[in-house]
C-alpha atoms as a PDB file:
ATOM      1  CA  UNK A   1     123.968 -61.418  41.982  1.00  0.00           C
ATOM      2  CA  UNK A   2     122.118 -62.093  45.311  1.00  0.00           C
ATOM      3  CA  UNK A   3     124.351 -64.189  48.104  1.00  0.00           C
ATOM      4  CA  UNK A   4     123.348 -67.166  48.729  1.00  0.00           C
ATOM      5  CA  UNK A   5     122.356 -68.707  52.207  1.00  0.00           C
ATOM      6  CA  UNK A   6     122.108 -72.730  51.970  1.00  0.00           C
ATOM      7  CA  UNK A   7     119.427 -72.988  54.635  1.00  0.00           C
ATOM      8  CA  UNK A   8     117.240 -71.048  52.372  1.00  0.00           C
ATOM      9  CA  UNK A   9     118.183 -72.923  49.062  1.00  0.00           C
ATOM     10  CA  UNK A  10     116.895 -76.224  51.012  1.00  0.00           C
ATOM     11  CA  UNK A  11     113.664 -74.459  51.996  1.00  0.00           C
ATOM     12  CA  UNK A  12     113.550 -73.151  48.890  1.00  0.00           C
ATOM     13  CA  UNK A  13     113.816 -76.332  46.936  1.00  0.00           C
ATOM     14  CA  UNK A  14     111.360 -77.924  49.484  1.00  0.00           C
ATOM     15  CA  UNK A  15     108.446 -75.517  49.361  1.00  0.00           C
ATOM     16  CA  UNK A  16     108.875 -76.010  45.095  1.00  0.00           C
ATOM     17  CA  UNK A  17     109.002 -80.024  45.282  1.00  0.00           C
ATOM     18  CA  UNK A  18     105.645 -79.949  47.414  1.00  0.00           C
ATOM     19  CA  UNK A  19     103.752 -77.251  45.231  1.00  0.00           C
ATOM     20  CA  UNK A  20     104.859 -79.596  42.113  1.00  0.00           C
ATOM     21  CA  UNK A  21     103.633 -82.774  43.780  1.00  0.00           C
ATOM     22  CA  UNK A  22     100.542 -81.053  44.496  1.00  0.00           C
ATOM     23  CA  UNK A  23      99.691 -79.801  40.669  1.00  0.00           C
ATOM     24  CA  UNK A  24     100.971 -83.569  39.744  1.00  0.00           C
ATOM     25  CA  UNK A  25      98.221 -84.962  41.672  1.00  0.00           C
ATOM     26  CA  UNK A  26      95.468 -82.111  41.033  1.00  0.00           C
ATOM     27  CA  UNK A  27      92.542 -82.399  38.737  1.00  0.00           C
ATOM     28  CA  UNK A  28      91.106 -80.322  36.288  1.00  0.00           C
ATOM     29  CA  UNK A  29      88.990 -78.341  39.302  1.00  0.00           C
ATOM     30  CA  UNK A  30      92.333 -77.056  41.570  1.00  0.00           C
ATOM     31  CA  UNK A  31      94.468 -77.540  38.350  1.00  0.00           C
ATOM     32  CA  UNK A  32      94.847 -73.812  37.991  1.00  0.00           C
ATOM     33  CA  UNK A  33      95.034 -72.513  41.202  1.00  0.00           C
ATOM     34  CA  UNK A  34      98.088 -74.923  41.913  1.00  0.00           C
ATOM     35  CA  UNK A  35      99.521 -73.441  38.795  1.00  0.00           C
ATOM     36  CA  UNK A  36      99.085 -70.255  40.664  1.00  0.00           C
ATOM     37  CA  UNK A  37     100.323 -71.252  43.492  1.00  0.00           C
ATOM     38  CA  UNK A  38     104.049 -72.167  41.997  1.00  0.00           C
ATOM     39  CA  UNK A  39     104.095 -69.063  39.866  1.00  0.00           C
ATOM     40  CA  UNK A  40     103.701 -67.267  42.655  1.00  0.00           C
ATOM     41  CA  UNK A  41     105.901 -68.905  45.122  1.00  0.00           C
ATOM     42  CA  UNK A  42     108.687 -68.176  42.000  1.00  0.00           C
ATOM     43  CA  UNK A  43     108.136 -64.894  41.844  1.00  0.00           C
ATOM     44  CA  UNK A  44     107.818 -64.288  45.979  1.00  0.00           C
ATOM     45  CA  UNK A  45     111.194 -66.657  46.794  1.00  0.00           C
ATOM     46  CA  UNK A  46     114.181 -64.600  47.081  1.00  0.00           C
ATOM     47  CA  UNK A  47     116.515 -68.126  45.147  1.00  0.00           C
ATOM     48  CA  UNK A  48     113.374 -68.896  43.000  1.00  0.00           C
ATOM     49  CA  UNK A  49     112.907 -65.802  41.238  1.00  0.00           C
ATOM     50  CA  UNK A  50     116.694 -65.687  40.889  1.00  0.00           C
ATOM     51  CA  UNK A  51     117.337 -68.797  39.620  1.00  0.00           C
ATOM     52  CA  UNK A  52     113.933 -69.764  37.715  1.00  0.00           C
ATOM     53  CA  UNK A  53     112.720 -66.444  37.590  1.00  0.00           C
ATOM     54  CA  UNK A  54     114.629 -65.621  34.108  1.00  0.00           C
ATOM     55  CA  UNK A  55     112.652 -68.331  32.326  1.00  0.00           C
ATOM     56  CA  UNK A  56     109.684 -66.652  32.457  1.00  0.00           C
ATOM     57  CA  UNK A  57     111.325 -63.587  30.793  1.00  0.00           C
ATOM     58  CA  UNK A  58     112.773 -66.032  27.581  1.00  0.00           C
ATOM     59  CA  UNK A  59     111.886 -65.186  24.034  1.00  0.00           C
ATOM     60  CA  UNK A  60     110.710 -68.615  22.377  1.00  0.00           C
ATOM     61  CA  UNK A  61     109.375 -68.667  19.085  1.00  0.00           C
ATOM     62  CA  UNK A  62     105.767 -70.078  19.857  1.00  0.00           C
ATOM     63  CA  UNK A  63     104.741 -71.008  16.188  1.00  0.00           C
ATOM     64  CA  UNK A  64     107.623 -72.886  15.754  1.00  0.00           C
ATOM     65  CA  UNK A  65     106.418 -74.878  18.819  1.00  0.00           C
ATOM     66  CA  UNK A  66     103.036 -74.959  19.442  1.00  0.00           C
ATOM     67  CA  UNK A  67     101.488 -76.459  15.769  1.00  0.00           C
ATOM     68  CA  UNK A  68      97.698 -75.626  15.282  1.00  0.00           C
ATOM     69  CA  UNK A  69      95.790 -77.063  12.688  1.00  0.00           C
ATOM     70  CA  UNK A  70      92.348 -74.066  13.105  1.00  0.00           C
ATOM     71  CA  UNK A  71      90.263 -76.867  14.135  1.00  0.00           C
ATOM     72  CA  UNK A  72      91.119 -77.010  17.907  1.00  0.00           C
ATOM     73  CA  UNK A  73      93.283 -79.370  17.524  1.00  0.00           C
ATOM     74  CA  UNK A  74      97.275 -79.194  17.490  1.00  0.00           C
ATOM     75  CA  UNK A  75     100.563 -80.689  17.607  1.00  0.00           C
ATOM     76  CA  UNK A  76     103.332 -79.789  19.953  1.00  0.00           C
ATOM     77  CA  UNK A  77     107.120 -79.984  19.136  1.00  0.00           C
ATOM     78  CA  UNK A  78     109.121 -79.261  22.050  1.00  0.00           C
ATOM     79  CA  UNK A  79     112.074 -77.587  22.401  1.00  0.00           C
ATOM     80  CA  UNK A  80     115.268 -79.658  22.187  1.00  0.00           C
ATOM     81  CA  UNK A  81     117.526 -77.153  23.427  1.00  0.00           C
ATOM     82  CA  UNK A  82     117.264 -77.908  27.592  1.00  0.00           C
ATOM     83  CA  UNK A  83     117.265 -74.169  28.897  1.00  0.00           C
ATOM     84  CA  UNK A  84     114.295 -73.263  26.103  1.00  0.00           C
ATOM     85  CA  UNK A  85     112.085 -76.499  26.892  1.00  0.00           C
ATOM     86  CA  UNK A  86     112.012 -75.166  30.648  1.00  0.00           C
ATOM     87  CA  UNK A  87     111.094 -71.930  29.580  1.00  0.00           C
ATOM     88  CA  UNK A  88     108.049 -72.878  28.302  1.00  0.00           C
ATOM     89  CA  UNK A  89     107.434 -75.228  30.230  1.00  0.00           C
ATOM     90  CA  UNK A  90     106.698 -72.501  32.871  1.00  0.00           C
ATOM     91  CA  UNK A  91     105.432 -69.745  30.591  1.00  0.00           C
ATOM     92  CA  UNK A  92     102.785 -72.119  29.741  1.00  0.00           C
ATOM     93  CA  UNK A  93     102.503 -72.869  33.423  1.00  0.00           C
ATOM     94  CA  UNK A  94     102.158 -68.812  34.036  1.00  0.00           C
ATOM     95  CA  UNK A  95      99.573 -68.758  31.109  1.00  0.00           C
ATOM     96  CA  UNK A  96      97.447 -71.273  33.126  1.00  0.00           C
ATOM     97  CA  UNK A  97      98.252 -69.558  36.096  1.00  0.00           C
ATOM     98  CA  UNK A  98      96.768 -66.075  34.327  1.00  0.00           C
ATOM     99  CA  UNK A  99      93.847 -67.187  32.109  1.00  0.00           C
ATOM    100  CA  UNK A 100      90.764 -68.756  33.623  1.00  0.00           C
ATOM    101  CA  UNK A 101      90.122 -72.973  31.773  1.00  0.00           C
ATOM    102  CA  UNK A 102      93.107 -71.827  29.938  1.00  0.00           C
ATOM    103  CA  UNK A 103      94.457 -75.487  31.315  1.00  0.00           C
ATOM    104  CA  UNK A 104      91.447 -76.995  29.696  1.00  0.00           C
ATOM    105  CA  UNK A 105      91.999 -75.398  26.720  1.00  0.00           C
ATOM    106  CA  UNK A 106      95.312 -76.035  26.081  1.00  0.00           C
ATOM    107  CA  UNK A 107      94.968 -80.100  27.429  1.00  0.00           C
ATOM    108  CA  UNK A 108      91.840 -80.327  24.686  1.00  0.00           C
ATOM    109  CA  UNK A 109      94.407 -78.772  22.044  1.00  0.00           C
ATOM    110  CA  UNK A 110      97.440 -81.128  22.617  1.00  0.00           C
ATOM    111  CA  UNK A 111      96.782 -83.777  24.698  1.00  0.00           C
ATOM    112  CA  UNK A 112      93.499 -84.583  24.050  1.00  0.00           C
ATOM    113  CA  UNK A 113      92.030 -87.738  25.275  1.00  0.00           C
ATOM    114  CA  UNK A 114      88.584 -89.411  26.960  1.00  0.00           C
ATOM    115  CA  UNK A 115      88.435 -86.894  30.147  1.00  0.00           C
ATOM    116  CA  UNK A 116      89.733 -83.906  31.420  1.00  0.00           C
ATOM    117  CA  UNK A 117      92.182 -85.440  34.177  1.00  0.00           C
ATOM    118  CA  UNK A 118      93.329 -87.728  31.722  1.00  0.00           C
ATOM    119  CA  UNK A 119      94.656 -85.208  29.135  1.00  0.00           C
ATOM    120  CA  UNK A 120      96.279 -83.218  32.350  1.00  0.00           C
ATOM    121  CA  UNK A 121      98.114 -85.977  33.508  1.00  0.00           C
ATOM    122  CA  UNK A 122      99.348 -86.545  29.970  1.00  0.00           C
ATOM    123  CA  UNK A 123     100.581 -82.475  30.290  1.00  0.00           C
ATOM    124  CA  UNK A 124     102.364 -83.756  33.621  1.00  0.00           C
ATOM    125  CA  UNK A 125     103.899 -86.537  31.773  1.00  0.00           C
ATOM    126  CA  UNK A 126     105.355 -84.846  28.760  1.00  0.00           C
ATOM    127  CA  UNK A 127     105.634 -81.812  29.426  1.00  0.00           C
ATOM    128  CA  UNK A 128     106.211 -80.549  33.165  1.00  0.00           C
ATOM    129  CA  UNK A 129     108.194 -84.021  34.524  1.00  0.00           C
ATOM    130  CA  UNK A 130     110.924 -83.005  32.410  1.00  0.00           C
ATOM    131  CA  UNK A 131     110.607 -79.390  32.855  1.00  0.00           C
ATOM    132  CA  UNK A 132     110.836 -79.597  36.709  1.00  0.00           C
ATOM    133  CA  UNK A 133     113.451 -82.278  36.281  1.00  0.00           C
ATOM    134  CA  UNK A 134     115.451 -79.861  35.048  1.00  0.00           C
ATOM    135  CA  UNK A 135     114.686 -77.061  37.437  1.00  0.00           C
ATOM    136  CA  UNK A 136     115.458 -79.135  40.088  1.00  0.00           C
ATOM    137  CA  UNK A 137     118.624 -79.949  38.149  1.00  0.00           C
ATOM    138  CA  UNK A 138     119.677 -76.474  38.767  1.00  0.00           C
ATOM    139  CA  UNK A 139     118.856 -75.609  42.269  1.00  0.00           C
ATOM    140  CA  UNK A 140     120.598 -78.982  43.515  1.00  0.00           C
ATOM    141  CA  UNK A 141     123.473 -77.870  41.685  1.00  0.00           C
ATOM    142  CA  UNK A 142     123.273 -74.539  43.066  1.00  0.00           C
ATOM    143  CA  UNK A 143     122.095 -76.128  46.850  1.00  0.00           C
ATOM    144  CA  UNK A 144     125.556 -78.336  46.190  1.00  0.00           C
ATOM    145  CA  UNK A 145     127.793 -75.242  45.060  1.00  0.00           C
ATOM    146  CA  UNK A 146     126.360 -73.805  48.319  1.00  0.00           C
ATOM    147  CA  UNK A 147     126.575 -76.507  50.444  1.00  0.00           C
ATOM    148  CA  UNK A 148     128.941 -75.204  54.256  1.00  0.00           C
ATOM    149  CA  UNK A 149     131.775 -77.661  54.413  1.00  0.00           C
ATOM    150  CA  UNK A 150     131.705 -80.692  56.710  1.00  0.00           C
ATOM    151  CA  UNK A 151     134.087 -82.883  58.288  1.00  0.00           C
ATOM    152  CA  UNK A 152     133.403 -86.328  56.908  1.00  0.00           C
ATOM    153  CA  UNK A 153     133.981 -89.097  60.015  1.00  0.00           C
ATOM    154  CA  UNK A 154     135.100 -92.635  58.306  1.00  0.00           C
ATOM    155  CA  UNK A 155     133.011 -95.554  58.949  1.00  0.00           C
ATOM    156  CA  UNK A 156     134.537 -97.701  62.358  1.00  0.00           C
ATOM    157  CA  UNK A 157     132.160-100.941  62.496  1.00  0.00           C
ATOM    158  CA  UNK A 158     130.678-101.160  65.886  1.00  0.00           C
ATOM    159  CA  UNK A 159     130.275-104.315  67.984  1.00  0.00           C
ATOM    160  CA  UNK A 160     127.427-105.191  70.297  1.00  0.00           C
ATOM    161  CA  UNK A 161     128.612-107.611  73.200  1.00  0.00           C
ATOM    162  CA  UNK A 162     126.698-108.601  76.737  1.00  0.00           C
ATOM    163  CA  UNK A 163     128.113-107.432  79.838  1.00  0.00           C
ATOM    164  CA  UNK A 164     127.024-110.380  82.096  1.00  0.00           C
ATOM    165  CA  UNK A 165     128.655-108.603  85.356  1.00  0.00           C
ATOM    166  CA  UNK A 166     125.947-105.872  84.849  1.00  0.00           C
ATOM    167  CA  UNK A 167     123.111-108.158  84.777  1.00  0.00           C
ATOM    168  CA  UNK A 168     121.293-106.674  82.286  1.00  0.00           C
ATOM    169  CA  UNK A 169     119.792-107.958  79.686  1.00  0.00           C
ATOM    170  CA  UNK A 170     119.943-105.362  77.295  1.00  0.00           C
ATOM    171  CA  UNK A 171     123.444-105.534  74.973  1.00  0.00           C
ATOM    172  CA  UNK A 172     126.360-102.815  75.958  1.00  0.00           C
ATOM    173  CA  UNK A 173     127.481-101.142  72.320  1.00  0.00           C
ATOM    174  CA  UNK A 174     131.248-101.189  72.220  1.00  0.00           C
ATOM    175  CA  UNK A 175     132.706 -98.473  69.295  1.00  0.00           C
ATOM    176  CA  UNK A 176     134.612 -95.234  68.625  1.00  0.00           C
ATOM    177  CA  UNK A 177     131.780 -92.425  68.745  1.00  0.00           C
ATOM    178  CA  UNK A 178     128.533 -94.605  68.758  1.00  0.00           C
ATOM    179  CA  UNK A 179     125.184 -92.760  68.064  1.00  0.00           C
ATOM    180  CA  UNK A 180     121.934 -93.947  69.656  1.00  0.00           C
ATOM    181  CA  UNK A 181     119.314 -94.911  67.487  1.00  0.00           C
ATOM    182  CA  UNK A 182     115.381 -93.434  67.867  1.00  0.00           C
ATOM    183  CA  UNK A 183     113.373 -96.311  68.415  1.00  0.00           C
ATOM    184  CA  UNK A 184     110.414 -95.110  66.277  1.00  0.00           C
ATOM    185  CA  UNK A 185     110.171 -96.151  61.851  1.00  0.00           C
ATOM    186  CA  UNK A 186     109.582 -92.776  61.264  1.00  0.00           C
ATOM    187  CA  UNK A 187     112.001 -91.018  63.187  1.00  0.00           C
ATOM    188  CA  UNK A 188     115.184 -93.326  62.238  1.00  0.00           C
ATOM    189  CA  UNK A 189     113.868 -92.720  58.356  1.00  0.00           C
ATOM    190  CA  UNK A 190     113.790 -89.012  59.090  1.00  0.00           C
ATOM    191  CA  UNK A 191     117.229 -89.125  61.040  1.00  0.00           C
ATOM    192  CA  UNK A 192     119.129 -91.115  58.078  1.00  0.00           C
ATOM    193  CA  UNK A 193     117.509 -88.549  55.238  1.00  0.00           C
ATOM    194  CA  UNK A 194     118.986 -85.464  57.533  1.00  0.00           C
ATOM    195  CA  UNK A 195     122.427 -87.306  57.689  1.00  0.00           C
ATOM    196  CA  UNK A 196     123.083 -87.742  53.576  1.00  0.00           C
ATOM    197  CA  UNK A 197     122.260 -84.015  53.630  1.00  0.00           C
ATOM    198  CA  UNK A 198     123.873 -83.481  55.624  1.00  0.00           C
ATOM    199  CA  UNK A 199     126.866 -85.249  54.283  1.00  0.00           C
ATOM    200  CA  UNK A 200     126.134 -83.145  50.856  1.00  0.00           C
ATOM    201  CA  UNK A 201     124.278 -85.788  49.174  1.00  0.00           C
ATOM    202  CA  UNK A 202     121.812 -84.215  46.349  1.00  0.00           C
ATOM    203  CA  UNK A 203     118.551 -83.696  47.196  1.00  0.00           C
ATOM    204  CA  UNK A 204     117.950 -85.919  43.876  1.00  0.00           C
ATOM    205  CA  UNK A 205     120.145 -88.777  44.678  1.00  0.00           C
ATOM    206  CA  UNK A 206     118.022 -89.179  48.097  1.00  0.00           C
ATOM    207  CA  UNK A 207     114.643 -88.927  46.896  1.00  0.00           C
ATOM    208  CA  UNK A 208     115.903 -91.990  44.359  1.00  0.00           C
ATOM    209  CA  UNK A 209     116.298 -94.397  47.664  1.00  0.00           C
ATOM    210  CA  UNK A 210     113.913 -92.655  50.100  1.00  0.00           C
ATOM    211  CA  UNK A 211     111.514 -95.684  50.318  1.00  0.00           C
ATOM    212  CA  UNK A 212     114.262 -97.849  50.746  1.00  0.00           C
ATOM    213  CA  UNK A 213     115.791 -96.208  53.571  1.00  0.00           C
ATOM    214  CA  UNK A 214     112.396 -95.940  55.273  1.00  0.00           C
ATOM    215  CA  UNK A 215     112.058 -99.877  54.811  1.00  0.00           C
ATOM    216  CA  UNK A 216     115.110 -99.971  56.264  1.00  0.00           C
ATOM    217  CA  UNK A 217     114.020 -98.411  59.185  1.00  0.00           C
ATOM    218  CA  UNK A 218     111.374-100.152  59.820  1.00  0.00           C
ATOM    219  CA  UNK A 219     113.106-103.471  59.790  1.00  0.00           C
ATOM    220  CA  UNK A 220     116.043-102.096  62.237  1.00  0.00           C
ATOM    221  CA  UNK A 221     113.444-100.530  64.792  1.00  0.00           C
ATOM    222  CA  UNK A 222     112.498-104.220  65.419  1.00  0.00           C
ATOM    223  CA  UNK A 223     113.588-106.159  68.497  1.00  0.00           C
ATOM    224  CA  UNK A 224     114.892-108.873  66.003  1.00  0.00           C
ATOM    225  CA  UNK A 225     116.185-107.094  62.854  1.00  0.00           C
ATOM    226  CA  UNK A 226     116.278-109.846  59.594  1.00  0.00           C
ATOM    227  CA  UNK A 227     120.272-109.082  58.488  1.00  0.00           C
ATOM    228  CA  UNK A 228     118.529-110.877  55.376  1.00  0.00           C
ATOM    229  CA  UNK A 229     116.435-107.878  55.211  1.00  0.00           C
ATOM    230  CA  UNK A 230     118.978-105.160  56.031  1.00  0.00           C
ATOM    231  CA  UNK A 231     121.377-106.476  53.512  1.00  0.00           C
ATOM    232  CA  UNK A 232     118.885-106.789  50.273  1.00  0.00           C
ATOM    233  CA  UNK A 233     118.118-102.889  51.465  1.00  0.00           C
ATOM    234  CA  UNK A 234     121.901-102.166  51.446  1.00  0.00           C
ATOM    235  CA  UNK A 235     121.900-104.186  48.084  1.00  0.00           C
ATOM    236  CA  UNK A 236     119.045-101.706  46.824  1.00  0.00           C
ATOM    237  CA  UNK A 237     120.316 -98.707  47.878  1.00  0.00           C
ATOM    238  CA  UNK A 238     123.532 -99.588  45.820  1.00  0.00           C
ATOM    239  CA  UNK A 239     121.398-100.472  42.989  1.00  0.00           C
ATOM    240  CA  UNK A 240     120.388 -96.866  42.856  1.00  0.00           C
ATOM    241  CA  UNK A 241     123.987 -95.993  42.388  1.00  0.00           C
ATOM    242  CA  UNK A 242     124.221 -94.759  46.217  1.00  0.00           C
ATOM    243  CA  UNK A 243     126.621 -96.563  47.965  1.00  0.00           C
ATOM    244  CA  UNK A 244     128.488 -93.970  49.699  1.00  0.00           C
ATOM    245  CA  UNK A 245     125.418 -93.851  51.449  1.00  0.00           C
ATOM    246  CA  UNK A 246     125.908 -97.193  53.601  1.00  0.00           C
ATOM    247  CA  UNK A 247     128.285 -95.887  55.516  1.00  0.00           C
ATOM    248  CA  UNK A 248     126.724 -93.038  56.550  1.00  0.00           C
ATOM    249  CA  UNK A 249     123.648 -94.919  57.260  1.00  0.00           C
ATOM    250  CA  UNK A 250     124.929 -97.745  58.869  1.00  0.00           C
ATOM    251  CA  UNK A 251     127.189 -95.237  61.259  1.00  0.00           C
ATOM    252  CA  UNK A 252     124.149 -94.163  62.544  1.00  0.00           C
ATOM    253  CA  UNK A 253     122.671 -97.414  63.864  1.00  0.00           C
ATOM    254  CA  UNK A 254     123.999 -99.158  66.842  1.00  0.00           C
ATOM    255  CA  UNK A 255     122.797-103.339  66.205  1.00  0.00           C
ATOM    256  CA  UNK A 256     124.722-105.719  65.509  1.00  0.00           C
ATOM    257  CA  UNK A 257     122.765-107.105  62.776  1.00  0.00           C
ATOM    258  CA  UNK A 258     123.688-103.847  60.397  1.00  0.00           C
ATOM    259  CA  UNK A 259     127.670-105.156  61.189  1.00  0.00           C
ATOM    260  CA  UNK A 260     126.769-108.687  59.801  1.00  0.00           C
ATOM    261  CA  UNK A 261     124.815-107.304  56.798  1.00  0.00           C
ATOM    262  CA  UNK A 262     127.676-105.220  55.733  1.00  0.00           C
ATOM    263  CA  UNK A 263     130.341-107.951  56.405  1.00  0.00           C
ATOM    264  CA  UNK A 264     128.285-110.411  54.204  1.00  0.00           C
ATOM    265  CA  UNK A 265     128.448-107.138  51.549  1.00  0.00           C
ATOM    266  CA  UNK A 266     132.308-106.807  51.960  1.00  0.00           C
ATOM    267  CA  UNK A 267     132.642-110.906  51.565  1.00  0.00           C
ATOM    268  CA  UNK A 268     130.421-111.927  48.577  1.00  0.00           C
END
C-alpha cells in the first residue's frame, strides 16, 4: 500500500478531470487517441494506477453484458453492481485505447444512431458519465481521507465605515483578521475555489457551484456590488446543498454589501 501525499491526489484528480472533459468533447477523429491518453495517464500516475488501476485487471463476464444479435447490432446490459460497471467502463475504454476504429465499432454496435459523433456522445452519456462519476467518487474520498488538518477560523462579519479625518475617499474596513480582495473576476473566482479546498470541501461539491461562485465574483469586483445580486448567489449556492460555503466565501471579501446580503439571509 503506497503512502499517500495529498498534493499529488489533487494533481492527480486534476490531470484525470481534464483528460475526461477532453474525450467528452472529442469526435469520432481524436476519439481514440483521448482514450489513449487517460489509459495511459492511469497506468503512468503513481494514485491512478493504485486506485483505478485494479479495474482494468477485473474479471467481468462479457456475454452476460455485452448482447449481440450476429448482425452488427447489439444490446448492452450494464452492470448493476457499482465496482463491476466501472470496470468495464474502462476496459472498454482500454479496448478503444488498443484497437484502431474499435470506438466506431463498438458506437455502430450499441449506440447506433444518424452519425458517428452522435452515437459517441450517446457512449459518454450512458456509459462513461457514470463510470467516471464513480471514479471520481473514490479519489475524492481518498483526496478527503488524505486531506492535512486545518484550523477552521469562524466567520466575524466585517464592517466598512468612512474615516472622514483621513480624507479619503476610499472606505477604511474595520474587522478581526480582514483579507483583501483581488480586484480582478477571475482572480477572486480562483481565490474562493482555493479557499473551500482548502477548507476540505470535495472536489465534487465545488465543481456543483463553480459558476456560481464565479458570478459571484464578478458582481463583487464591481465598484457598486447589487446585494440583490450577491444574495440570490448566496441563495444558489445553498440550493446546491453548500452552505457551509458562505462563510468561507464571504470571509474572504471585504464590502459591505456581502454583510447586508448575509444579514437579509439570517433575517428572512
Amino acid at each position: 500500500m503506497m503512502v499517500y501525499n495529498h498534493d499529488e491526489i489533487i494533481l492527480a484528480i486534476r490531470e484525470l478531470r481534464n483528460a475526461v472533459h477532453d474525450l467528452m468533447n472529442a469526435d469520432y477523429m481524436t476519439y481514440e487517441s483521448n482514450a489513449k491518453y487517460i489509459i495511459g495517464l492511469i497506468k503512468s500516475n503513481s494514485v491512478l494506477s493504485e486506485v483505478i488501476g485494479p479495474f482494468l485487471h477485473r474479471q467481468l463476464n462479457l456475454q452476460d453484458i455485452e448482447q449481440n444479435h450476429g448482425n452488427g447490432w447489439g444490446n448492452l446490459i450494464l452492470p448493476i453492481e457499482r465496482e463491476s460497471k466501472i470496470a468495464y467502463g474502462l476496459q472498454v475504454l482500454e479496448h478503444f485505447s488498443q484497437n484502431e476504429n474499435s470506438a466506431i465499432i463498438y458506437a455502430t454496435n450499441f449506440f447506433y444512431n444518424k452519425t458517428y459523433n452522435v452515437s459517441l456522445r450517446k457512449i459518454n452519456e450512458q456509459l462513461f458519465t457514470p463510470v467516471f462519476r464513480g471514479v471520481f467518487d473514490n479519489l475524492n474520498d481518498l483526496e478527503k481521507k488524505h486531506a492535512p488538518e486545518r484550523e477552521v477560523k469562524p466567520y466575524v462579519p466585517m464592517y466598512t465605515i468612512n474615516i472622514g479625518s483621513l480624507n479619503a475617499n476610499a472606505p477604511v474596513a474595520v474587522g478581526h483578521e480582514i483579507y483583501q480582495s483581488v480586484t480582478t473576476q477571475t482572480g477572486l473566482g480562483d481565490q474562493m475555489i482555493e479557499a473551500l479546498i482548502q477548507n476540505k470541501m470535495a472536489m465534487t461539491d465545488v465543481e456543483k457551484i463553480r459558476g456560481e461562485i464565479y458570478e459571484l465574483a464578478k458582481e463583487l469586483v464591481k465598484q457598486k456590488p447589487e446585494v440583490s445580486i450577491i444574495r440570490a448567489s448566496f441563495d444558489k449556492i445553498c440550493d446546491f446543498g453548500q452552505k457551509l460555503a458562505i462563510p468561507i466565501i464571504a470571509g474572504m471579501v471585504n464590502r459591505p454589501e456581502v454583510y447586508m446580503a448575509l444579514t437579509q439571509m439570517l433575517h428572512k
